[in-house]
N, C-alpha and C. Protein backbone atom coordinates (compact mmCIF):
# COMPACT_ATOMS: atom_id res chain seq x y z
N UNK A 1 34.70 122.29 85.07
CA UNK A 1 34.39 120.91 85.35
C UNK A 1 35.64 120.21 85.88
N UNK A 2 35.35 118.97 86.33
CA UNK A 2 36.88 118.46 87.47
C UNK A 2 37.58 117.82 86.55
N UNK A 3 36.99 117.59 85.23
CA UNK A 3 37.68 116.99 84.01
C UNK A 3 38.73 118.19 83.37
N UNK A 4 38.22 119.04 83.16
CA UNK A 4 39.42 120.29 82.60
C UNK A 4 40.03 120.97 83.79
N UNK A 5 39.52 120.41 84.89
CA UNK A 5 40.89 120.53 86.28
C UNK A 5 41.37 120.37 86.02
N UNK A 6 41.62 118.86 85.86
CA UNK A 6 42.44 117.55 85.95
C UNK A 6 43.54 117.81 84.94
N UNK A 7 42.43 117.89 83.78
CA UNK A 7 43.81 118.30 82.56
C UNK A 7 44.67 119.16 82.28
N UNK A 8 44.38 120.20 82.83
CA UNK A 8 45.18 121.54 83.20
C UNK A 8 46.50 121.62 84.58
N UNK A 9 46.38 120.02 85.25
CA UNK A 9 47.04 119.93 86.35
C UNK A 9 48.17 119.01 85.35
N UNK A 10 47.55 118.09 84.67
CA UNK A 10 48.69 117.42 84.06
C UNK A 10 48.81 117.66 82.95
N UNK A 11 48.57 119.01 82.34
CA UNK A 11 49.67 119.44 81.05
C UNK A 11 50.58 120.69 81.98
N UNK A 12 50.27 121.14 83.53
CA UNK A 12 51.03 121.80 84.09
C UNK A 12 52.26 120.88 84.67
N UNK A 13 51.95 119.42 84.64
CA UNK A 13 52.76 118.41 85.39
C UNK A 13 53.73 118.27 84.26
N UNK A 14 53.49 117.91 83.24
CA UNK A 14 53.87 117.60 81.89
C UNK A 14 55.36 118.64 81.21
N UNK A 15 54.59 120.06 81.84
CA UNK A 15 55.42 121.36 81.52
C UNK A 15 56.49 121.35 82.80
N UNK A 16 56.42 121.05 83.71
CA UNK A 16 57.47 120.52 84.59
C UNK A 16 58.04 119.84 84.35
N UNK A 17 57.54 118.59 84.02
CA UNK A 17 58.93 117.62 83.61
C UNK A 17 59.26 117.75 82.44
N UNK A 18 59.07 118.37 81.14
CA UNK A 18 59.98 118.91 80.38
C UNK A 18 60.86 119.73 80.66
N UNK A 19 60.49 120.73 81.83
CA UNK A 19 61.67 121.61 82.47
C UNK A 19 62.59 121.05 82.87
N UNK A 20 62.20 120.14 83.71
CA UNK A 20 63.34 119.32 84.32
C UNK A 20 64.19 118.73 83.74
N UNK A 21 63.17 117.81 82.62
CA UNK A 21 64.09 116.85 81.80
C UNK A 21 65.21 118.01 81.02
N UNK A 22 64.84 119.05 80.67
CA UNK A 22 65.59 119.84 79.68
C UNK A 22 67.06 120.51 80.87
N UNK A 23 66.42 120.87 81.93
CA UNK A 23 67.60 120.97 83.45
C UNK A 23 68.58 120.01 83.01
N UNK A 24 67.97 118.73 83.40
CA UNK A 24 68.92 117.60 84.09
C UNK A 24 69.69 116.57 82.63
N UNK A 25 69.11 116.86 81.30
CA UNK A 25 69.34 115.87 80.47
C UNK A 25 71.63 116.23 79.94
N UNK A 26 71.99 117.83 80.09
CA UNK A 26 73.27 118.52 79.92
C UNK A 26 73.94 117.51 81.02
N UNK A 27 73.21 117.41 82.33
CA UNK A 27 74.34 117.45 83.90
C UNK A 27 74.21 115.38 83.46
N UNK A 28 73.32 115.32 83.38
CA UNK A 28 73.42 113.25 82.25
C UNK A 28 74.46 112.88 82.13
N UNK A 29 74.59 113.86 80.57
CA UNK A 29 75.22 113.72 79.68
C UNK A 29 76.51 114.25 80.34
N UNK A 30 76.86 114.83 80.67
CA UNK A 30 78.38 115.29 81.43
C UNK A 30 78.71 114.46 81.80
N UNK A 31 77.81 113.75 83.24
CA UNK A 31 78.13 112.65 84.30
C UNK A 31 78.58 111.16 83.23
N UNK A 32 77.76 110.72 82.43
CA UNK A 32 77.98 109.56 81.67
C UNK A 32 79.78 109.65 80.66
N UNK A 33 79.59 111.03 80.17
CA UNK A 33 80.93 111.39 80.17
C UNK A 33 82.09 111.00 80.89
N UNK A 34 82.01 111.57 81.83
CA UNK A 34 83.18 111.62 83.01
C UNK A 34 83.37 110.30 83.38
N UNK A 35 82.34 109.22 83.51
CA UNK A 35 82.26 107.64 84.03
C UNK A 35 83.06 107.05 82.86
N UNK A 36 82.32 107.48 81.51
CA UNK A 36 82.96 106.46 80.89
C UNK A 36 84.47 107.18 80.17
N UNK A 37 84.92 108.56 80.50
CA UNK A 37 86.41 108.77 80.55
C UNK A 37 87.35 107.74 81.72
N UNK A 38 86.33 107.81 83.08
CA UNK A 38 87.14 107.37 83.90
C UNK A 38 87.27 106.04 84.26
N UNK A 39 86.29 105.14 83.38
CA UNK A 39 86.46 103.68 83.27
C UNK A 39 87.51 103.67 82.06
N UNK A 40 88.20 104.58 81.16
CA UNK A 40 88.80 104.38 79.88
C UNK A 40 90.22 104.56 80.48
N UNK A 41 90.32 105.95 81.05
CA UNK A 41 91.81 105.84 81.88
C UNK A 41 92.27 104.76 83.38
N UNK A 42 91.05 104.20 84.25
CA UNK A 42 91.76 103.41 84.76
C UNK A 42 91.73 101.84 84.12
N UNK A 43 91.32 101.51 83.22
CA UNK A 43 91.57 100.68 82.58
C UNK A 43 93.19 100.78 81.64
N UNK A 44 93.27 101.97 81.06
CA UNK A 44 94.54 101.96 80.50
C UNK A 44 95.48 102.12 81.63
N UNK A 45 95.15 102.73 82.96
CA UNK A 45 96.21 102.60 83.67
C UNK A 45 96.60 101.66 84.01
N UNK A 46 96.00 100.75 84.46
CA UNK A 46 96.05 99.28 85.15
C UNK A 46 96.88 98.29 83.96
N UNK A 47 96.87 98.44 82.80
CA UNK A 47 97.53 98.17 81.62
C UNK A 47 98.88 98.74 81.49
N UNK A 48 98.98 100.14 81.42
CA UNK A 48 100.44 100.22 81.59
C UNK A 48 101.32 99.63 82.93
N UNK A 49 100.18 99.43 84.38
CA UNK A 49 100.83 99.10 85.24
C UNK A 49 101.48 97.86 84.87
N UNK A 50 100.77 97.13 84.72
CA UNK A 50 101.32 95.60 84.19
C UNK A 50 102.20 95.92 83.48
N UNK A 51 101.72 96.55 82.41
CA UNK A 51 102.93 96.02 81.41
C UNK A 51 104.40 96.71 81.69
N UNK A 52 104.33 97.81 82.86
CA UNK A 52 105.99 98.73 83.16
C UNK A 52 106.23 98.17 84.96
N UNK A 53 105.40 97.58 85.46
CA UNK A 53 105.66 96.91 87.05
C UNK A 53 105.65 95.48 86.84
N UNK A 54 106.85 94.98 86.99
CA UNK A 54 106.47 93.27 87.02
C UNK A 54 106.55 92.75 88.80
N UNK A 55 107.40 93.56 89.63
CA UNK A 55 107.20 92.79 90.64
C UNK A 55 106.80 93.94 92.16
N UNK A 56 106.41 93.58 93.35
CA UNK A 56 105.66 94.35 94.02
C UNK A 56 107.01 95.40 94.52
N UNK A 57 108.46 94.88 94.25
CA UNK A 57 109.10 95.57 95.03
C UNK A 57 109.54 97.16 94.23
N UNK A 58 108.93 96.81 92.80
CA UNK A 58 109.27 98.11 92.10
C UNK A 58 108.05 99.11 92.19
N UNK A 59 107.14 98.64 92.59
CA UNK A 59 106.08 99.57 92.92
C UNK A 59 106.45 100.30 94.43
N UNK A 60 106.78 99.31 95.39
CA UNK A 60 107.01 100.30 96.39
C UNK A 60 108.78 101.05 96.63
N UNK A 61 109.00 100.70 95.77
CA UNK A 61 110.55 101.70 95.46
C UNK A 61 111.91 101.43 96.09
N UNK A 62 111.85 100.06 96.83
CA UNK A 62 112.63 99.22 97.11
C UNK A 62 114.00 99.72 96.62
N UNK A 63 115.14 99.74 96.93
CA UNK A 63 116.30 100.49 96.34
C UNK A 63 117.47 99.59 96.03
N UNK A 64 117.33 99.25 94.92
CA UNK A 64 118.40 97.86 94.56
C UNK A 64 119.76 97.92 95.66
N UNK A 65 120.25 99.01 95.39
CA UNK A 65 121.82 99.95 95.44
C UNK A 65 121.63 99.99 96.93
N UNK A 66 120.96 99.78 97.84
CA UNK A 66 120.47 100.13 99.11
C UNK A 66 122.11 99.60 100.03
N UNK A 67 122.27 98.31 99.70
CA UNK A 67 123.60 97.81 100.81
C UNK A 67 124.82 98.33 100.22
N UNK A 68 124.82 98.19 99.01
CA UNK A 68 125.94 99.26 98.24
C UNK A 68 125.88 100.33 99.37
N UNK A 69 125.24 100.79 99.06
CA UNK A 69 125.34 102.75 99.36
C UNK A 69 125.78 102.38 101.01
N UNK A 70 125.05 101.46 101.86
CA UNK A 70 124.91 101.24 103.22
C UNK A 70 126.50 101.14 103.29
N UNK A 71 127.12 100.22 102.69
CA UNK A 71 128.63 99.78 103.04
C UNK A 71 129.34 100.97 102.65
N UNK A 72 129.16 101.71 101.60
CA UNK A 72 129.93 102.92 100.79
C UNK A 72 129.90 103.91 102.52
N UNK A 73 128.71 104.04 102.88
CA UNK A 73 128.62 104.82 104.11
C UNK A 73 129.69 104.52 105.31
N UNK A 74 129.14 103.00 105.53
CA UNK A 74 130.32 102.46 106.29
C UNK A 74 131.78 103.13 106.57
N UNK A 75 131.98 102.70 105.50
CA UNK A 75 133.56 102.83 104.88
C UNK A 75 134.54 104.54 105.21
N UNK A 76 133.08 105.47 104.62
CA UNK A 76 133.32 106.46 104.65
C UNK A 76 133.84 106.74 106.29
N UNK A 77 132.71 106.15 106.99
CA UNK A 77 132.87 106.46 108.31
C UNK A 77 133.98 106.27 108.96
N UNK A 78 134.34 104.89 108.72
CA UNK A 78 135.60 103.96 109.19
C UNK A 78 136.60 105.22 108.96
N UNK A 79 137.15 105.44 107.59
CA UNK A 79 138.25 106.33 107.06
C UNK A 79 138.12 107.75 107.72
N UNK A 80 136.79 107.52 108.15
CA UNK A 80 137.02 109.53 108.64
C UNK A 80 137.16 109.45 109.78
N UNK A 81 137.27 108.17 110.73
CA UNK A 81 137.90 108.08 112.00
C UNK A 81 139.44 107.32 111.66
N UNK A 82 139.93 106.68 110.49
CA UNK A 82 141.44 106.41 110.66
C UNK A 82 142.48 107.95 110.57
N UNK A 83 141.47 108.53 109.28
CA UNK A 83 142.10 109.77 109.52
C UNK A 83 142.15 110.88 110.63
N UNK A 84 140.87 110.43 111.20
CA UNK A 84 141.20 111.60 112.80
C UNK A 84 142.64 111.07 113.60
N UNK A 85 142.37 109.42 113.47
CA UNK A 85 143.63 108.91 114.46
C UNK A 85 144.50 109.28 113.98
N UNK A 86 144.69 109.17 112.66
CA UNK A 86 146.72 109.57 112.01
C UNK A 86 146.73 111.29 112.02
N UNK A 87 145.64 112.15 112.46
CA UNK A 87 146.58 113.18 112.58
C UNK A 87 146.68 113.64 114.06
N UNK A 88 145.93 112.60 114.68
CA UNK A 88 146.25 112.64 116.09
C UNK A 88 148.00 112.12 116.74
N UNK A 89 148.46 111.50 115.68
CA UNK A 89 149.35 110.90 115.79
C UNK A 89 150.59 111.58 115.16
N UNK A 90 149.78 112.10 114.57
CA UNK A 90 151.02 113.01 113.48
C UNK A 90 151.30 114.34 114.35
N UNK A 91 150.11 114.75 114.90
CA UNK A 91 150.40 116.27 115.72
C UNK A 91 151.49 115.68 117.24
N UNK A 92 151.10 114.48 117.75
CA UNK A 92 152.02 113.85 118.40
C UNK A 92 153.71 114.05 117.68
N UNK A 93 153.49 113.55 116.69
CA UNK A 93 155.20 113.05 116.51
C UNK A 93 156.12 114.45 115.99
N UNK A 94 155.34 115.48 115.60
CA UNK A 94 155.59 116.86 115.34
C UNK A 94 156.15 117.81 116.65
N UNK A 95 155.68 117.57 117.91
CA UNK A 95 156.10 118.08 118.35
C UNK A 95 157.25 117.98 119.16
């Protein structure tokens, strides 16, 4: 009869989506996992950011020491051409 069709189509429908649900309920539960790990660490990250970055130039690595070092360079340079001249001068007076 089209009545015990019917019912035999949806306790076969029924046995599917328990399959499924029983498939998909592990890969859920993983996914809800992983979201709410990864709402927990960028929340704590964004927290330590604040609280160890106070201004934008230490985030992008800005180099305090930068004209220091620039002039230290300088200098170096300067002296490693006074010294080329004085032994240019010295091999002069030697001979």
């Amino acid at each position: 009869t089209p009545v015990e069709h019917i019912k035999r189509f949806v306790d076969a429908y029924v046995v599917l989506l328990k399959k499924k649900f029983r498939d998909h309920l592990p890969k859920l539960i993983t996914l809800e996992l992983m979201d709410a790990t990864k709402d927990f660490i960028t929340m704590s990250l964004r927290v330590c950011i604040r609280d160890h970055i106070h201004t934008i130039d230490d985030i992008c690595g800005e180099d305090p020491d930068e004209d220091l070092r620039n002039d230290l360079q300088n200098r170096l340079k300067h002296y490693s051409e006074a010294i080329d001249i004085l032994n240019v001068y010295r091999e002069d007076w030697s001979v």
